[in-house]
C-alpha atoms as a PDB file:
ATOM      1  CA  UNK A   1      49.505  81.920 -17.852  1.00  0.00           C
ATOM      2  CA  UNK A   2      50.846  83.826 -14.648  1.00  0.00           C
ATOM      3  CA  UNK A   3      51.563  82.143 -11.539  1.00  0.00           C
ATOM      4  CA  UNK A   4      48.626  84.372 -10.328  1.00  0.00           C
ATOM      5  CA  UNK A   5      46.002  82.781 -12.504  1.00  0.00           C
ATOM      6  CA  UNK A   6      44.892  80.565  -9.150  1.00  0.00           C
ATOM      7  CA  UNK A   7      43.332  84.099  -7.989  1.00  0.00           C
ATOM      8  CA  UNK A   8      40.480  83.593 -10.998  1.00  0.00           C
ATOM      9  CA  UNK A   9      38.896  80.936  -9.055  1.00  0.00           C
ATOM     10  CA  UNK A  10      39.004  82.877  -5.830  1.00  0.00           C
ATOM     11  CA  UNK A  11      37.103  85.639  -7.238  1.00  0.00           C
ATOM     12  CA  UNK A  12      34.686  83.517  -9.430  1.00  0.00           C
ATOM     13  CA  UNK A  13      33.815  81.978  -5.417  1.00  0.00           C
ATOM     14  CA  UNK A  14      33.964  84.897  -3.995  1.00  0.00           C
ATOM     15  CA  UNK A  15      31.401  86.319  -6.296  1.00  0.00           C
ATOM     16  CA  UNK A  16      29.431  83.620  -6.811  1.00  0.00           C
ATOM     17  CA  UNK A  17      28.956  83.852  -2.554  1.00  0.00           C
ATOM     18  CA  UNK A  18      28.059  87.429  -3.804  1.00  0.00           C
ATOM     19  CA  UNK A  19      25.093  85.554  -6.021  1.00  0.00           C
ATOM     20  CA  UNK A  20      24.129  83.945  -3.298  1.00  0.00           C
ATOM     21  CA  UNK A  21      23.883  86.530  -0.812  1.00  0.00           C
ATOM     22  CA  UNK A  22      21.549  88.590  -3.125  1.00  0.00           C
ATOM     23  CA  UNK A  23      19.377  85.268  -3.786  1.00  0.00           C
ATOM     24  CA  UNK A  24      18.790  84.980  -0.185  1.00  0.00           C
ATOM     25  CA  UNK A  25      17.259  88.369   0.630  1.00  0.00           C
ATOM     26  CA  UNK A  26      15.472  88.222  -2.554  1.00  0.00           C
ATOM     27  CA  UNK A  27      13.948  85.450  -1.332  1.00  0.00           C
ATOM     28  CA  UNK A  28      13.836  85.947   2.549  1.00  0.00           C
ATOM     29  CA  UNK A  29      12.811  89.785   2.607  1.00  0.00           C
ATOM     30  CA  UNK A  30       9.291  88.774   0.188  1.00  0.00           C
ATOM     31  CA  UNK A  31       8.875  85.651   2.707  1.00  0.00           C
ATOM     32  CA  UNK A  32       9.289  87.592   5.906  1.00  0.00           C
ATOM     33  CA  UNK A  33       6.492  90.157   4.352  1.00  0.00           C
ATOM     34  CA  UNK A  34       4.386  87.707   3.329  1.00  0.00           C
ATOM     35  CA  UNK A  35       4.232  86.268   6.661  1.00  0.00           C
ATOM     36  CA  UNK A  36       3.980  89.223   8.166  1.00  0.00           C
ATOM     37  CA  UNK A  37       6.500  88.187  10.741  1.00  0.00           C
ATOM     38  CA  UNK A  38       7.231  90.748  13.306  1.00  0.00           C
ATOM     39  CA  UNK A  39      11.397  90.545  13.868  1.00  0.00           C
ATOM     40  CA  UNK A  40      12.222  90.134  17.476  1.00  0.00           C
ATOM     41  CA  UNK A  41      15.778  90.758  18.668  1.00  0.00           C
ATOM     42  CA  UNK A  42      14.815  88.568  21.735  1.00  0.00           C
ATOM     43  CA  UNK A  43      14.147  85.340  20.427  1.00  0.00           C
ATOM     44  CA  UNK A  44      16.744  82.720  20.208  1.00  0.00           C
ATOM     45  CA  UNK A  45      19.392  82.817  16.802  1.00  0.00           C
ATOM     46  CA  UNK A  46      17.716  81.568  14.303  1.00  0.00           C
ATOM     47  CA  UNK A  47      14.206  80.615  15.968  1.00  0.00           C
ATOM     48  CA  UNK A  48      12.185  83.141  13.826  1.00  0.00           C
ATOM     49  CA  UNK A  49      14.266  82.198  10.346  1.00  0.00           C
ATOM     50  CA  UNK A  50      12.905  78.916  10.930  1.00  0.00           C
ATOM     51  CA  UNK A  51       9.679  79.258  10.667  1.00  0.00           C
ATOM     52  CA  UNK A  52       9.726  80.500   6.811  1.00  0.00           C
ATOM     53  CA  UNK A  53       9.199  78.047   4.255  1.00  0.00           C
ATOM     54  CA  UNK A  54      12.043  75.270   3.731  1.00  0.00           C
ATOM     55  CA  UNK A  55      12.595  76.799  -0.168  1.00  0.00           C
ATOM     56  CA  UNK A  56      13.494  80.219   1.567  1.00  0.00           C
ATOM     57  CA  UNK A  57      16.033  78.598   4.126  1.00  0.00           C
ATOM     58  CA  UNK A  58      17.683  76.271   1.525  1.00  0.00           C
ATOM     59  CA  UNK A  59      19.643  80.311   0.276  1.00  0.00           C
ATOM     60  CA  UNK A  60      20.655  81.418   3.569  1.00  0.00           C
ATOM     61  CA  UNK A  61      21.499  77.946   4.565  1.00  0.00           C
ATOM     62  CA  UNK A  62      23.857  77.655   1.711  1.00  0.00           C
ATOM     63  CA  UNK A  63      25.252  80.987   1.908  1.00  0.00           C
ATOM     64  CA  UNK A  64      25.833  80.119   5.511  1.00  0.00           C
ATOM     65  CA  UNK A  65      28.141  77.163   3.859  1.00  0.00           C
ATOM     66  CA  UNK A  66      29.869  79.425   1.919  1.00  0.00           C
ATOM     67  CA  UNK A  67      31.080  81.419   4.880  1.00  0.00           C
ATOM     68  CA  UNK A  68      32.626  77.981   6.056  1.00  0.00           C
ATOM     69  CA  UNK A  69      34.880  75.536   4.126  1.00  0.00           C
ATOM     70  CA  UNK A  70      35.928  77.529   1.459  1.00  0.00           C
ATOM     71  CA  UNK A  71      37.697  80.211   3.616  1.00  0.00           C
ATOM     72  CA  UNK A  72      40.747  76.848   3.948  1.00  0.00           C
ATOM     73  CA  UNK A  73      40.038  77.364   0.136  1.00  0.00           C
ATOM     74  CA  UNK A  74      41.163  80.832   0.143  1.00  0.00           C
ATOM     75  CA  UNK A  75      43.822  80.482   2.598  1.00  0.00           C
ATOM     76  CA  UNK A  76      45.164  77.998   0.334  1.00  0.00           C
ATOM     77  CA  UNK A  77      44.944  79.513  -3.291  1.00  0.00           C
ATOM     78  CA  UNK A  78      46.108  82.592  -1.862  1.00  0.00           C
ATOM     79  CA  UNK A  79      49.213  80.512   0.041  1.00  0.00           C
ATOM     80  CA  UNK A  80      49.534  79.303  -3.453  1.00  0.00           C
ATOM     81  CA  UNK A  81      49.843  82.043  -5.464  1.00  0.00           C
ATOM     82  CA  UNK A  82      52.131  83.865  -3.297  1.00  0.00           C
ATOM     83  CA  UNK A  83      54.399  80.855  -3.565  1.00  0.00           C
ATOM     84  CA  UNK A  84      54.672  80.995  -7.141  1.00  0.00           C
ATOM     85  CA  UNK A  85      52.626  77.441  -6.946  1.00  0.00           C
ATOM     86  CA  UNK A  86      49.232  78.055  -8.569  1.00  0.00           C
ATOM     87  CA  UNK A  87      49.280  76.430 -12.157  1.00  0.00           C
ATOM     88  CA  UNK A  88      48.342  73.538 -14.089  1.00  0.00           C
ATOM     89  CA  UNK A  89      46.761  70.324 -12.026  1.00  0.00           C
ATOM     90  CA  UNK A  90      46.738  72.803  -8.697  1.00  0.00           C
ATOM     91  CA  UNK A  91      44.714  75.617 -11.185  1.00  0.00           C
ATOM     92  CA  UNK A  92      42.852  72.847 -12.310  1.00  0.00           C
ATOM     93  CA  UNK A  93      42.331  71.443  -8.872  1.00  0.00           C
ATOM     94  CA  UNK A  94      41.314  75.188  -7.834  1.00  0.00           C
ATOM     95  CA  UNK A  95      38.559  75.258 -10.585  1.00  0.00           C
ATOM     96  CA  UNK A  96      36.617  72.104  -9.547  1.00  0.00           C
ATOM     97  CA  UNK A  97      36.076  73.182  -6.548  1.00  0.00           C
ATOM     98  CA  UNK A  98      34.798  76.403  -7.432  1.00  0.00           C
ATOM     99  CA  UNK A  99      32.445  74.409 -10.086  1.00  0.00           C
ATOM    100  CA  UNK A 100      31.503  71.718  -7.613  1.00  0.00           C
ATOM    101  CA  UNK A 101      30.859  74.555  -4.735  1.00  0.00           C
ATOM    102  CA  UNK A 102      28.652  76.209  -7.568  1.00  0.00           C
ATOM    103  CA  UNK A 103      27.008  72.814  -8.171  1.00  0.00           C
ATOM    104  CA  UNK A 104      26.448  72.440  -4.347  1.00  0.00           C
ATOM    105  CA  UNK A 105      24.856  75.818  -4.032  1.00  0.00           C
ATOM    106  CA  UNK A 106      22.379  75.214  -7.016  1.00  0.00           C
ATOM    107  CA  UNK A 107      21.302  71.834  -6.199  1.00  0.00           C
ATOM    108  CA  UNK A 108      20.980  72.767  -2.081  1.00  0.00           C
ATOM    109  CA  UNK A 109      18.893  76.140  -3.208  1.00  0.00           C
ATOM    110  CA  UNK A 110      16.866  74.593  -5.716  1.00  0.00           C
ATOM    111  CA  UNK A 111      16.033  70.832  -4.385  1.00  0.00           C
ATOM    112  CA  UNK A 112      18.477  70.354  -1.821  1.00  0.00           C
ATOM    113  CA  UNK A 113      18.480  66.825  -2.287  1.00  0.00           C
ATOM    114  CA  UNK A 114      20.785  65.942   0.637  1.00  0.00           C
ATOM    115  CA  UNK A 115      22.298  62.290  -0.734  1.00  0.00           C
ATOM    116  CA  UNK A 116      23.515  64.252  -4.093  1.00  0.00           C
ATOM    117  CA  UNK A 117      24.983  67.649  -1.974  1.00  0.00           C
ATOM    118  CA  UNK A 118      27.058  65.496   0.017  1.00  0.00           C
ATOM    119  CA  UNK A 119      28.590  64.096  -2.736  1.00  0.00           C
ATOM    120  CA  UNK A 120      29.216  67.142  -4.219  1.00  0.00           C
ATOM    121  CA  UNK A 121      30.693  68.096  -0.948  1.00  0.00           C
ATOM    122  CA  UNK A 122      32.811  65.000  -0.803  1.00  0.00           C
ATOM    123  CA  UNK A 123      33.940  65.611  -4.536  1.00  0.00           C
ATOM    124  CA  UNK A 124      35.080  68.955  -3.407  1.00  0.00           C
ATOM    125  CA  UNK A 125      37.058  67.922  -0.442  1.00  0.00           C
ATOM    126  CA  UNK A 126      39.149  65.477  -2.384  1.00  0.00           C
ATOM    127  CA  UNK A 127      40.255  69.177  -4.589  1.00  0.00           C
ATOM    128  CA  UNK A 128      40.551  70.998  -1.292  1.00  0.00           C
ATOM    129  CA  UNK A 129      42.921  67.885   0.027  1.00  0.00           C
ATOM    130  CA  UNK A 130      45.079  68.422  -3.432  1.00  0.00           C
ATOM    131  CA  UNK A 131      45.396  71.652  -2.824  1.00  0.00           C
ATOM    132  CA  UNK A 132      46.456  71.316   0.082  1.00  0.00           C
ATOM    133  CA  UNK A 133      49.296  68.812  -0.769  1.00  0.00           C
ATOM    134  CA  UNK A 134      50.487  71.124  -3.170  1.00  0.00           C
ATOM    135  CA  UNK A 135      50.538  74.055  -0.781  1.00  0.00           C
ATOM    136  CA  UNK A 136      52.237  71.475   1.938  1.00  0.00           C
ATOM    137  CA  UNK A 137      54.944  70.803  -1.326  1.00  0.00           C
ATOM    138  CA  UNK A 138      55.579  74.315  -1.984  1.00  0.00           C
ATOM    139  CA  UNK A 139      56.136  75.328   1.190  1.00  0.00           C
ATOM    140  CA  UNK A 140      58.616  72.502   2.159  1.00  0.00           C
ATOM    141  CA  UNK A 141      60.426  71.344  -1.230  1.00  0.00           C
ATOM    142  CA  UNK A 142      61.450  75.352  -1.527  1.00  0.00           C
ATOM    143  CA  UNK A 143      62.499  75.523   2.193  1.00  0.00           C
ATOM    144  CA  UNK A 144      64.489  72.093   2.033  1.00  0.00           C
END
């Protein structure tokens, strides 16, 4: 295993937002028709998205989400691979939050049962958090 193996997860979230993006407008563009809604660059951000139905939002919602936290995620694994820093408990670390930002996306898109996606959410944090310790350790044990 390389010290670059941390970069796996990155791309696994990165193309999973990928997944995500394409589920939205799969979903959205078919709604939108449907409705026949006439687009309207005048109306307020996001006043016309709102009307479609609440299974339609639940994908752009969540790929909204994915534009958010998990850029610290990929400021981090990317900190941490260039620091020689990105193996065992940190690549492990790196990997459940990938697979718990995966399980976020699914259950949000499919039932979004709010109680269980904050979990999920918290459950992630607490891997963001180690990474970051182990970023804030690589950066100060090697300059100390």
């Amino acid at each position: 295993m390389t010290q670059q193996a941390i970069l796996a997860p990155v791309v696994t979230l990165v193309a999973w937002s990928m997944v995500m993006w394409v589920w939205m407008y799969a979903t959205r563009i078919p709604a939108i028709s449907a409705m026949r809604m006439h687009l309207d660059p005048n109306a307020p951000r996001g006043e016309q998205m709102a009307t479609l139905p609440p299974r339609v939002r639940w994908k752009a919602d969540n790929y909204n989400h994915l534009m958010e936290q998990p850029t610290v995620f990929y400021a981090l694994a990317l900190s941490l691979a260039l620091l020689g820093a990105g193996e065992g408990t940190t690549l492990m670390a790196a990997w459940a939050y990938v697979v718990l930002r995966i399980a976020h996306s699914l259950l949000q898109a499919l039932v979004n049962r709010i109680e269980l996606r904050f979990a999920l959410f918290m459950l992630s944090n607490v891997a963001l958090l180690w990474l970051t310790i182990d970023a804030l350790y690589a950066v100060f044990a090697t300059s100390a």
